[in-house]
Structure formats: structure tokens, C-alpha cells
PDB file of N, CA and C in Angstrom:
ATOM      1  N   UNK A   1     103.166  61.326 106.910  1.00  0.00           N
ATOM      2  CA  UNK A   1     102.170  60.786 107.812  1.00  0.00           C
ATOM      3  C   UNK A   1     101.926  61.802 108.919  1.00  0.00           C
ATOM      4  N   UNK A   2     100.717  61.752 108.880  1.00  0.00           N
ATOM      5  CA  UNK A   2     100.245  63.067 110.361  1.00  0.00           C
ATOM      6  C   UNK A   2     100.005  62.112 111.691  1.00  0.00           C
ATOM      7  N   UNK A   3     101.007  62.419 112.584  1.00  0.00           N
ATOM      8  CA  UNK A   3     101.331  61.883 114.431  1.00  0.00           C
ATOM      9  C   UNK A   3     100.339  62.844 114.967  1.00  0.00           C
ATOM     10  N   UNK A   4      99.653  62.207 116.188  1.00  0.00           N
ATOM     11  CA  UNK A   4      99.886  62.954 117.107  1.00  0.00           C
ATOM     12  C   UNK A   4     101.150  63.765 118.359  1.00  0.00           C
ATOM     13  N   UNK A   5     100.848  64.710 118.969  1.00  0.00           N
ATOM     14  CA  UNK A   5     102.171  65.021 119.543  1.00  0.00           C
ATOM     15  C   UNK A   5     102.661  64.081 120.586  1.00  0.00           C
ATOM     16  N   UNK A   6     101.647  63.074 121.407  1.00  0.00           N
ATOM     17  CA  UNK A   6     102.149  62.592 122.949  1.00  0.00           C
ATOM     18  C   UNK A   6     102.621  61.684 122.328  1.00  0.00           C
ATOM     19  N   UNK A   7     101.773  60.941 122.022  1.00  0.00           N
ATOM     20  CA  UNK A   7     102.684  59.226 121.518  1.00  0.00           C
ATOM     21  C   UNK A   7     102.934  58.707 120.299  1.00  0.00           C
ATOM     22  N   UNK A   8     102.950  60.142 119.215  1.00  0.00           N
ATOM     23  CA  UNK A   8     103.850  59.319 117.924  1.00  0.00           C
ATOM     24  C   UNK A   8     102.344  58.526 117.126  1.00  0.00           C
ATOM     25  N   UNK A   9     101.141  58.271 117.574  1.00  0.00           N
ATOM     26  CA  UNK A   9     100.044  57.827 116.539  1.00  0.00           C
ATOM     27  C   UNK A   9      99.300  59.057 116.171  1.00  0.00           C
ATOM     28  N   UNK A  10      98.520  58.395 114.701  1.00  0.00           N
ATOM     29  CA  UNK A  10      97.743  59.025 113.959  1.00  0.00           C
ATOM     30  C   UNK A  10      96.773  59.350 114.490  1.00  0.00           C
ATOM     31  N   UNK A  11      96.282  60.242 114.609  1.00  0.00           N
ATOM     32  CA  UNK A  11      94.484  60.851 115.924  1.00  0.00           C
ATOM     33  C   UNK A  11      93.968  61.800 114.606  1.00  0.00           C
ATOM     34  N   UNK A  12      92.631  61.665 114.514  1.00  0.00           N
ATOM     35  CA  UNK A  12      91.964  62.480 114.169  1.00  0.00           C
ATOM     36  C   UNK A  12      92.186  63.987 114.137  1.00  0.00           C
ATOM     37  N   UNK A  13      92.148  64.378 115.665  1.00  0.00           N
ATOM     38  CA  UNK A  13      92.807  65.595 116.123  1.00  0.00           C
ATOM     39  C   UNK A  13      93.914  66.322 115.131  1.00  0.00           C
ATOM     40  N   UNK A  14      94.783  65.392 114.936  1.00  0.00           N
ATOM     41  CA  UNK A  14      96.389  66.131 114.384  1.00  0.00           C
ATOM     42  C   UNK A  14      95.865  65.923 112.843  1.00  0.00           C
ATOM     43  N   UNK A  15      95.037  65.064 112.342  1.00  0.00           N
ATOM     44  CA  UNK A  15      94.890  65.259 110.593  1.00  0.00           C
ATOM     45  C   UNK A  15      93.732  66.569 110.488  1.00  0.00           C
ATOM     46  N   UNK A  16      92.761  67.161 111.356  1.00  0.00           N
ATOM     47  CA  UNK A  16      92.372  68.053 111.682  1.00  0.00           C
ATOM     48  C   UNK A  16      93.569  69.340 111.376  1.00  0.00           C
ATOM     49  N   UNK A  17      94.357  69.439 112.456  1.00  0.00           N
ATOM     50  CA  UNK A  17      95.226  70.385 112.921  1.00  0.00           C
ATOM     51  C   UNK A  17      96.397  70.311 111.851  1.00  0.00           C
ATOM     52  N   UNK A  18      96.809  69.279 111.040  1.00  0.00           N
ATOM     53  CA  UNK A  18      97.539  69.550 109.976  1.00  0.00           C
ATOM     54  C   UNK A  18      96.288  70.216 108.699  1.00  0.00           C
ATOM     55  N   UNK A  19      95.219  69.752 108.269  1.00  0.00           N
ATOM     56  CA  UNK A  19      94.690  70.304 107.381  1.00  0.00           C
ATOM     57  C   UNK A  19      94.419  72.063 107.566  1.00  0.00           C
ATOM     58  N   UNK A  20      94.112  72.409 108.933  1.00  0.00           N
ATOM     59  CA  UNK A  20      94.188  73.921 109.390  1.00  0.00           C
ATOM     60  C   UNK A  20      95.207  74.944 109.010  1.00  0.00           C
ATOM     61  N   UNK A  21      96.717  73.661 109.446  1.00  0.00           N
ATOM     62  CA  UNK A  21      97.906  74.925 109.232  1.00  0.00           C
ATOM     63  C   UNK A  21      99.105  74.126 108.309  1.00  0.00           C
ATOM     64  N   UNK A  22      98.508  73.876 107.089  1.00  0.00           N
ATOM     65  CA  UNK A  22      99.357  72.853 106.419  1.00  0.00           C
ATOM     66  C   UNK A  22     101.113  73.570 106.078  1.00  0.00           C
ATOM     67  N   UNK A  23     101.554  74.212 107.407  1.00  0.00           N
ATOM     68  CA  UNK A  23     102.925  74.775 106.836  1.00  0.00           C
ATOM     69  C   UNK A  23     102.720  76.559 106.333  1.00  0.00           C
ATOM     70  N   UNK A  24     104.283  76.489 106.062  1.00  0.00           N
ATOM     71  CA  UNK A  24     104.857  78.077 106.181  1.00  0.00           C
ATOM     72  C   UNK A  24     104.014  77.962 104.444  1.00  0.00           C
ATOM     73  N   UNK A  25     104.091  79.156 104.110  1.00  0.00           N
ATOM     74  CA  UNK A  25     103.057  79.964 103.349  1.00  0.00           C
ATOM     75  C   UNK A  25     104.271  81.163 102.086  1.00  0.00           C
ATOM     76  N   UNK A  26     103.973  81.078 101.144  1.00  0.00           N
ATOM     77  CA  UNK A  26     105.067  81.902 100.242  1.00  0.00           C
ATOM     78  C   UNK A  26     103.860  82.917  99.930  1.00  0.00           C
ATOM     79  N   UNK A  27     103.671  84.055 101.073  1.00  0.00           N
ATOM     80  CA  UNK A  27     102.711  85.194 101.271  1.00  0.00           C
ATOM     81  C   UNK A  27     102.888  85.929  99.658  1.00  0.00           C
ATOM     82  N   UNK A  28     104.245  85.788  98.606  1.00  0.00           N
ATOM     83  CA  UNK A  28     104.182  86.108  97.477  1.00  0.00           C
ATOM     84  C   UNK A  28     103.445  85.753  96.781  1.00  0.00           C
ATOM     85  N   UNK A  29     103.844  84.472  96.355  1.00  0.00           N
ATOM     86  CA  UNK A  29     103.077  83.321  95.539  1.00  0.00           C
ATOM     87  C   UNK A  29     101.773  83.458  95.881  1.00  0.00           C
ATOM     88  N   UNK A  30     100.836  83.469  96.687  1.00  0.00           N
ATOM     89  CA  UNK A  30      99.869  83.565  97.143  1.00  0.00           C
ATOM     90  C   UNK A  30      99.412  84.733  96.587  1.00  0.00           C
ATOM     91  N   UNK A  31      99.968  85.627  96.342  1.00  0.00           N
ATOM     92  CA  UNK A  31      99.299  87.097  95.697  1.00  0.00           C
ATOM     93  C   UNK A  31      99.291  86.177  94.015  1.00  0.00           C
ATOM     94  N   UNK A  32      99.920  86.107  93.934  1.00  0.00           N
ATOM     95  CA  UNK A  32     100.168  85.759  92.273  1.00  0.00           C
ATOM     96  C   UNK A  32      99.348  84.323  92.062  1.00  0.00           C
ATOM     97  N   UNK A  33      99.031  83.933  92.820  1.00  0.00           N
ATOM     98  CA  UNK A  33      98.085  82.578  92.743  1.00  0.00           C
ATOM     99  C   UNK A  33      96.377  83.222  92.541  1.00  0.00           C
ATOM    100  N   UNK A  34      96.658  84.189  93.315  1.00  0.00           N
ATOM    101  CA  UNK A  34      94.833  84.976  93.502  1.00  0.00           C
ATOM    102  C   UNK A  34      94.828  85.913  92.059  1.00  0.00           C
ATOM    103  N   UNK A  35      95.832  86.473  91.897  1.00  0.00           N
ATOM    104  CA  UNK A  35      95.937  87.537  91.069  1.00  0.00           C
ATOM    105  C   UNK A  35      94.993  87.466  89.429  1.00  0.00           C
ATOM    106  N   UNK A  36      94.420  88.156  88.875  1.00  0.00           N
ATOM    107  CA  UNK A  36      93.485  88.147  88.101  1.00  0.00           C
ATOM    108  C   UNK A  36      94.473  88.298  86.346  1.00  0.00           C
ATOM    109  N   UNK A  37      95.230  87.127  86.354  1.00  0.00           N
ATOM    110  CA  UNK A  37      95.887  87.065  84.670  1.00  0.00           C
ATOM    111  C   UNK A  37      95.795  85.682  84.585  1.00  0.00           C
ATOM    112  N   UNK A  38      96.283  85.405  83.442  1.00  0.00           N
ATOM    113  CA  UNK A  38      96.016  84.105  83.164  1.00  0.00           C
ATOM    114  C   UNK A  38      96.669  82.817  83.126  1.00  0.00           C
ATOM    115  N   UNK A  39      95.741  81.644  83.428  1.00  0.00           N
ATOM    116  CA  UNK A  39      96.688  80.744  84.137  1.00  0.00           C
ATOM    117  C   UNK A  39      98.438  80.179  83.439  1.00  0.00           C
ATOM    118  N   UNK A  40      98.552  80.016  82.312  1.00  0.00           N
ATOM    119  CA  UNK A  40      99.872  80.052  81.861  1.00  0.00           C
ATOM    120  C   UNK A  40     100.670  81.190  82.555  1.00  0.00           C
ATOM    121  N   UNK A  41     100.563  82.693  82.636  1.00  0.00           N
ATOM    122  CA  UNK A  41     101.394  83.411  83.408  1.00  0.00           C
ATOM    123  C   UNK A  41     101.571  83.176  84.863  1.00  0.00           C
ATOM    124  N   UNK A  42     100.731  82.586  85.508  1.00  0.00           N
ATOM    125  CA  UNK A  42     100.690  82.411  86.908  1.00  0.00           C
ATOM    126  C   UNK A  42     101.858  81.523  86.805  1.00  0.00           C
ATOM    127  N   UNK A  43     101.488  80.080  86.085  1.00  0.00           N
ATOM    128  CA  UNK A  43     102.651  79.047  86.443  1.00  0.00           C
ATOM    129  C   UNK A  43     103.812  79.522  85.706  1.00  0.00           C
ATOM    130  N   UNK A  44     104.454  80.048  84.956  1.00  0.00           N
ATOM    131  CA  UNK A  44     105.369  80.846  84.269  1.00  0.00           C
ATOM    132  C   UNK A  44     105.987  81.550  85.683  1.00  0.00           C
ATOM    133  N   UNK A  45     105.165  82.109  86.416  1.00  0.00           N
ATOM    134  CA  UNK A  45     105.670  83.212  87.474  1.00  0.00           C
ATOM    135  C   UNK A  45     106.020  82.091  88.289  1.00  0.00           C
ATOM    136  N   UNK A  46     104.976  81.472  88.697  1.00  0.00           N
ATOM    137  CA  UNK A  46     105.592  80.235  89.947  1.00  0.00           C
ATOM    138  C   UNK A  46     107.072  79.627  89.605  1.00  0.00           C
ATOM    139  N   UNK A  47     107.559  79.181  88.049  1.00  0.00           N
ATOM    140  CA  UNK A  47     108.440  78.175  87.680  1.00  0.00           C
ATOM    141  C   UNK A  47     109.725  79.782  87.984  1.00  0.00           C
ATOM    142  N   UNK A  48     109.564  80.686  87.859  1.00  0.00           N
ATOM    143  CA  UNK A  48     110.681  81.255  88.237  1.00  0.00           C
ATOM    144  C   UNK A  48     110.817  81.816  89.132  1.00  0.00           C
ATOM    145  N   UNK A  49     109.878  81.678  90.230  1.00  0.00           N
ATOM    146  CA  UNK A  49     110.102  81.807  91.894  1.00  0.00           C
ATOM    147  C   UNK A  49     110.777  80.826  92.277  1.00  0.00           C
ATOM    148  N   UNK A  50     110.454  79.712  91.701  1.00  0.00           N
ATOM    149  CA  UNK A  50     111.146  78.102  92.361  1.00  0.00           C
ATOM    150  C   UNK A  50     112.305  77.844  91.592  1.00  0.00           C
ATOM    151  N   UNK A  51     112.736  78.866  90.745  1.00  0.00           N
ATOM    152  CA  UNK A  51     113.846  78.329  89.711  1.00  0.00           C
ATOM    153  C   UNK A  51     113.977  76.869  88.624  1.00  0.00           C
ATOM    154  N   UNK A  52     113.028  77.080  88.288  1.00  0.00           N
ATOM    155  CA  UNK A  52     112.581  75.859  86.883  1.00  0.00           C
ATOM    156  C   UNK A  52     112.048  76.106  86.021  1.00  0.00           C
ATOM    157  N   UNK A  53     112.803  77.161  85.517  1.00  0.00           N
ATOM    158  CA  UNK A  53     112.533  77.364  83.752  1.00  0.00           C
ATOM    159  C   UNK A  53     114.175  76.807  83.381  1.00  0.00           C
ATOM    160  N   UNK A  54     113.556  76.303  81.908  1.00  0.00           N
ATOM    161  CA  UNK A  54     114.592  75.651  81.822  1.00  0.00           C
ATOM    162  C   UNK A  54     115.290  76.176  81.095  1.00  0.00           C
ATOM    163  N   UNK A  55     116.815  76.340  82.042  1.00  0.00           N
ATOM    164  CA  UNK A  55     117.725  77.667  81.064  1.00  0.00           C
ATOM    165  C   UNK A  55     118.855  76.426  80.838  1.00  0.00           C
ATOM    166  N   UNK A  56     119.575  77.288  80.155  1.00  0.00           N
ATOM    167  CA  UNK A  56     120.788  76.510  79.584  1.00  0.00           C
ATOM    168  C   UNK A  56     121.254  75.965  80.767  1.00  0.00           C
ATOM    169  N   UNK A  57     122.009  76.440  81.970  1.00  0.00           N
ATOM    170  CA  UNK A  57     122.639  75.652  82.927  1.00  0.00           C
ATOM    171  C   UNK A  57     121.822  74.895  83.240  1.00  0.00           C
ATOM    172  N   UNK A  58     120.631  74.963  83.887  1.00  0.00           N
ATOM    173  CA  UNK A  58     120.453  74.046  84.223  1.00  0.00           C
ATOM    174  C   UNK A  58     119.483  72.444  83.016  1.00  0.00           C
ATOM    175  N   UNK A  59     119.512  72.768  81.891  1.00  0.00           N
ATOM    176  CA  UNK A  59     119.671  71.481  81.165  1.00  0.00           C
ATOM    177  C   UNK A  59     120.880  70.764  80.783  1.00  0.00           C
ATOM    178  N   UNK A  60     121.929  71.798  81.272  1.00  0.00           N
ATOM    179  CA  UNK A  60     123.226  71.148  81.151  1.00  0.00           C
ATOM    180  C   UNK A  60     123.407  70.067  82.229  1.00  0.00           C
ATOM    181  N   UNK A  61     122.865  70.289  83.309  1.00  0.00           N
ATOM    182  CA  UNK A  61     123.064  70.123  84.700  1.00  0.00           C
ATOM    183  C   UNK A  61     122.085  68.217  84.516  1.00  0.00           C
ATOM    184  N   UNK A  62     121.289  67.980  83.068  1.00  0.00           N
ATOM    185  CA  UNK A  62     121.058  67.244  83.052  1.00  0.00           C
ATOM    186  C   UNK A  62     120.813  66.419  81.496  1.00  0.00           C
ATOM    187  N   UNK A  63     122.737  66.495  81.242  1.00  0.00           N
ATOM    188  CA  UNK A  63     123.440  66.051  80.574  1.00  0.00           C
ATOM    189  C   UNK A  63     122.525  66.199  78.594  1.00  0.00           C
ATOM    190  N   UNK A  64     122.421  67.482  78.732  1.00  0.00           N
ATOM    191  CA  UNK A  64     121.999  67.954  77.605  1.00  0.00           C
ATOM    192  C   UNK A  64     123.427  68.905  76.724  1.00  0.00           C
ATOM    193  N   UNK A  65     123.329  68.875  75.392  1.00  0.00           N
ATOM    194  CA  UNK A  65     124.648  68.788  75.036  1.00  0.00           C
ATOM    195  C   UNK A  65     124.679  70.157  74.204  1.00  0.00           C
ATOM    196  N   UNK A  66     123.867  70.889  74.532  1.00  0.00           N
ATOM    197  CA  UNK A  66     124.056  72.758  73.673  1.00  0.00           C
ATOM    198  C   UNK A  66     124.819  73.544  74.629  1.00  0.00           C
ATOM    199  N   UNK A  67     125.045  74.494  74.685  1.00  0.00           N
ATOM    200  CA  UNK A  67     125.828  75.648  74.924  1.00  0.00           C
ATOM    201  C   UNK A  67     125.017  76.193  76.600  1.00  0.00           C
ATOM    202  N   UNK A  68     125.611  76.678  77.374  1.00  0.00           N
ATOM    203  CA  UNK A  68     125.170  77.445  78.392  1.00  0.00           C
ATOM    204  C   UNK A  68     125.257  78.754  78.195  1.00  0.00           C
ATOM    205  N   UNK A  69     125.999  79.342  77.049  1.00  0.00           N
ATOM    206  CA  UNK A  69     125.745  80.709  76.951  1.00  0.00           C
ATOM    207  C   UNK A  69     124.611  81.089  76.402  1.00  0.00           C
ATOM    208  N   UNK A  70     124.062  82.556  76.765  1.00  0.00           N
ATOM    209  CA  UNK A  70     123.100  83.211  76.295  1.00  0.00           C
ATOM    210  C   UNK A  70     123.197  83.321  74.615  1.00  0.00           C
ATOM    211  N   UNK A  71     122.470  83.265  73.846  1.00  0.00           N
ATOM    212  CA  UNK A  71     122.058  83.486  72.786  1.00  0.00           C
ATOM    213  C   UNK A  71     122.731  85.228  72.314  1.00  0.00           C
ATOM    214  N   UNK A  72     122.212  85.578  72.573  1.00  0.00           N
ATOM    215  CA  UNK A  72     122.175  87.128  72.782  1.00  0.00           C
ATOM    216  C   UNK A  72     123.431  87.758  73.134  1.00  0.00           C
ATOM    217  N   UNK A  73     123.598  87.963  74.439  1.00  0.00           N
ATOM    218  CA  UNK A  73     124.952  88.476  74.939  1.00  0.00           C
ATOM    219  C   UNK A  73     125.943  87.575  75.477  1.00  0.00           C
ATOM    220  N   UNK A  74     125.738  86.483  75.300  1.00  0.00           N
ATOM    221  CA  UNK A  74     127.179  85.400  75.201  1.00  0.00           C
ATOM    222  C   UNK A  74     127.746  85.140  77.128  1.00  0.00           C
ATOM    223  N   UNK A  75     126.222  85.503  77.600  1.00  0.00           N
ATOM    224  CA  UNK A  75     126.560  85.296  79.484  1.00  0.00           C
ATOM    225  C   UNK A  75     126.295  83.941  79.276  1.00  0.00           C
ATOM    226  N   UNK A  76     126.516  83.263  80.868  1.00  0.00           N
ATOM    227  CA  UNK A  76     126.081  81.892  81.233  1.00  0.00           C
ATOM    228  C   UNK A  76     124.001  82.238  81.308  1.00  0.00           C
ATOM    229  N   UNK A  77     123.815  81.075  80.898  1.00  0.00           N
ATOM    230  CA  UNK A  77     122.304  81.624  81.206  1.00  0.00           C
ATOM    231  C   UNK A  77     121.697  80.528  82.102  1.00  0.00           C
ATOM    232  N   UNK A  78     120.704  81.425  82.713  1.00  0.00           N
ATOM    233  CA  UNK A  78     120.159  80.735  83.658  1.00  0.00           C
ATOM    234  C   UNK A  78     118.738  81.776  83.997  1.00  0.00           C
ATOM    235  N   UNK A  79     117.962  81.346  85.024  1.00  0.00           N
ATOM    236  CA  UNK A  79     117.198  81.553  85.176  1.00  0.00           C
ATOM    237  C   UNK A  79     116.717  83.520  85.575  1.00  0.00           C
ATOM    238  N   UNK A  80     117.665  83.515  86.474  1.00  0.00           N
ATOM    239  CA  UNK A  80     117.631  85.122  86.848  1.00  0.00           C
ATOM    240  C   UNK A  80     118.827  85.977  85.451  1.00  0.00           C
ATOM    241  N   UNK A  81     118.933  85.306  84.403  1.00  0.00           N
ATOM    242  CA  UNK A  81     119.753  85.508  83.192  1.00  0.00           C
ATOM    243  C   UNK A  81     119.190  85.666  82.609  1.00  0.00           C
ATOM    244  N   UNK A  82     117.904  85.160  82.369  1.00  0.00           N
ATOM    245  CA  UNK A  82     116.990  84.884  81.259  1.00  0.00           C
ATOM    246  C   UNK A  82     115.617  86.258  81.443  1.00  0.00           C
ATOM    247  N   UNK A  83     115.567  86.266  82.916  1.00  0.00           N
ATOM    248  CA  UNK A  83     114.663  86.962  83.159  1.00  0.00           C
ATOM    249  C   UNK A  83     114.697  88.706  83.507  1.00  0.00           C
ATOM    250  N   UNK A  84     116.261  88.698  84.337  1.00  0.00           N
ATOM    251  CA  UNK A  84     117.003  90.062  84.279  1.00  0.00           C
ATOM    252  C   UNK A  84     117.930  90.407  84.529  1.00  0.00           C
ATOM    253  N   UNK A  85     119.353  89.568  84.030  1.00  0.00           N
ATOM    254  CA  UNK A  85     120.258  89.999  83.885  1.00  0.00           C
ATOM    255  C   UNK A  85     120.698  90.556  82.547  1.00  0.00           C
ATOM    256  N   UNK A  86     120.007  89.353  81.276  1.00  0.00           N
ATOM    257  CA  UNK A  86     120.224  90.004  79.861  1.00  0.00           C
ATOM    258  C   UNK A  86     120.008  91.203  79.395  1.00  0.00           C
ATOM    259  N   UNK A  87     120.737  91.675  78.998  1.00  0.00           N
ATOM    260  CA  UNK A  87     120.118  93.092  78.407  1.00  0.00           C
ATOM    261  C   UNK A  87     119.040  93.548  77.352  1.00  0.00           C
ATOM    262  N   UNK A  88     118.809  92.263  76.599  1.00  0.00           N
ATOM    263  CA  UNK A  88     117.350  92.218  76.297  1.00  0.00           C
ATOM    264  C   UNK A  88     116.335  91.922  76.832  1.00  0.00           C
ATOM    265  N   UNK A  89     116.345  91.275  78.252  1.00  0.00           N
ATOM    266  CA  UNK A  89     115.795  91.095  79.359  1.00  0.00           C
ATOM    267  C   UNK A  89     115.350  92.605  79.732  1.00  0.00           C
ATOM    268  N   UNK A  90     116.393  93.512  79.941  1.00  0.00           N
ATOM    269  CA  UNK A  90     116.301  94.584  80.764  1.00  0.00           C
ATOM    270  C   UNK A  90     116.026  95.559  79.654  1.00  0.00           C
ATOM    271  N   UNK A  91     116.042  95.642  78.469  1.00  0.00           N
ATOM    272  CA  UNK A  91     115.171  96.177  77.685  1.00  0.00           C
ATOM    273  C   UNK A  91     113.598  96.174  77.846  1.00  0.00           C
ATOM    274  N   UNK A  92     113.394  94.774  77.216  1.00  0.00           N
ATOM    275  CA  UNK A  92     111.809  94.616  77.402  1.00  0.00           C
ATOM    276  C   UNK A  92     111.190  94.807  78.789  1.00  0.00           C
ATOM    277  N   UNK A  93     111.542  94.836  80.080  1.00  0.00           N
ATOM    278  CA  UNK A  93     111.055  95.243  80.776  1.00  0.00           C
ATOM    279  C   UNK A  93     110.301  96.669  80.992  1.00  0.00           C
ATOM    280  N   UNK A  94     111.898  97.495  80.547  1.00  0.00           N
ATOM    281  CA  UNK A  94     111.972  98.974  80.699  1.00  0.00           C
ATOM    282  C   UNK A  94     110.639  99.047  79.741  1.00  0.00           C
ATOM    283  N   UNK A  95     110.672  98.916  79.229  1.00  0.00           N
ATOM    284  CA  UNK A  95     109.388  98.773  77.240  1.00  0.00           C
ATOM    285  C   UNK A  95     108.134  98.476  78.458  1.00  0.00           C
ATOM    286  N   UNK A  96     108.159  97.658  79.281  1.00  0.00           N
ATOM    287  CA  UNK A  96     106.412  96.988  79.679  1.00  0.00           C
ATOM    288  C   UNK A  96     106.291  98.209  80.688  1.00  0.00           C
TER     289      UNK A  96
END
């Protein structure tokens, strides 16, 4: 709910002044929101800025019953696991 500042009610003014500066700003995300690729990669990029791709830990984390190790090199996997800690991770990069 948008207050005003003196007495705690709703004013015009402050739903104004919240729509102006709706909060802190992820000046990253914002490049990658404008950025000219396509919309599946954008939200792909967003879900692993915010950490929600869904890696093994964390579907474990919601009582899913496979393995948390990597496929591949037998680490815990997870999100910054998936993307560049694996060494097929850090292959295909080096490759792009």
C-alpha cells in the first residue's frame, strides 16, 4: 500500500511519487532487459541472476528424489555449477 509521509494515508501525491521511483534498480538486468536477443535468453539470463534455474540442489531443497551431483563431473550442482563451475561449463564458454 502507498502512505503518505505525514500521517500514514493514501494521497494521490505518494501513488504519483511511488510510480516515479518505484525502488532500487538492478542497473544489470536492465542492460539485459533492453538488450537486442531473444526473449527466452533474456529470461534464461534473469532466472540465473536471481538464482532459479532449477539445479539439482535446489530441487532437492524441494523434496525431489534424484541425485545432487553433476552429471558430468560428479560436483554438487547448482546454479553457478551449472553455469561455471563445470568444466563443461567452462569449456563451452571458452568455444563461444
Amino acid at each position: 500500500m502507498i502512505f503518505g509521509k505525514k500521517n500514514g494515508h493514501f494521497t494521490v501525491s505518494s501513488l504519483y511519487k511511488s510510480i516515479l521511483n518505484p525502488g532500487v534498480r538492478d542497473v544489470n538486468m536492465m542492460k539485459v532487459w533492453k538488450a537486442k536477443i531473444p526473449l527466452k535468453v533474456r529470461i534464461f539470463l534473469w532466472q540465473v541472476d536471481r538464482n532459479k534455474v532449477q539445479a539439482a540442489v535446489h530441487l532437492k531443497s524441494k523434496k525431489w528424489q534424484g541425485d545432487i551431483n553433476c552429471k558430468f563431473c560428479n560436483d554438487e550442482e547448482d546454479t553457478n555449477h551449472i553455469m561455471f563451475g563445470c568444466p563443461n561449463a567452462f569449456f563451452l564458454w571458452a568455444v563461444i
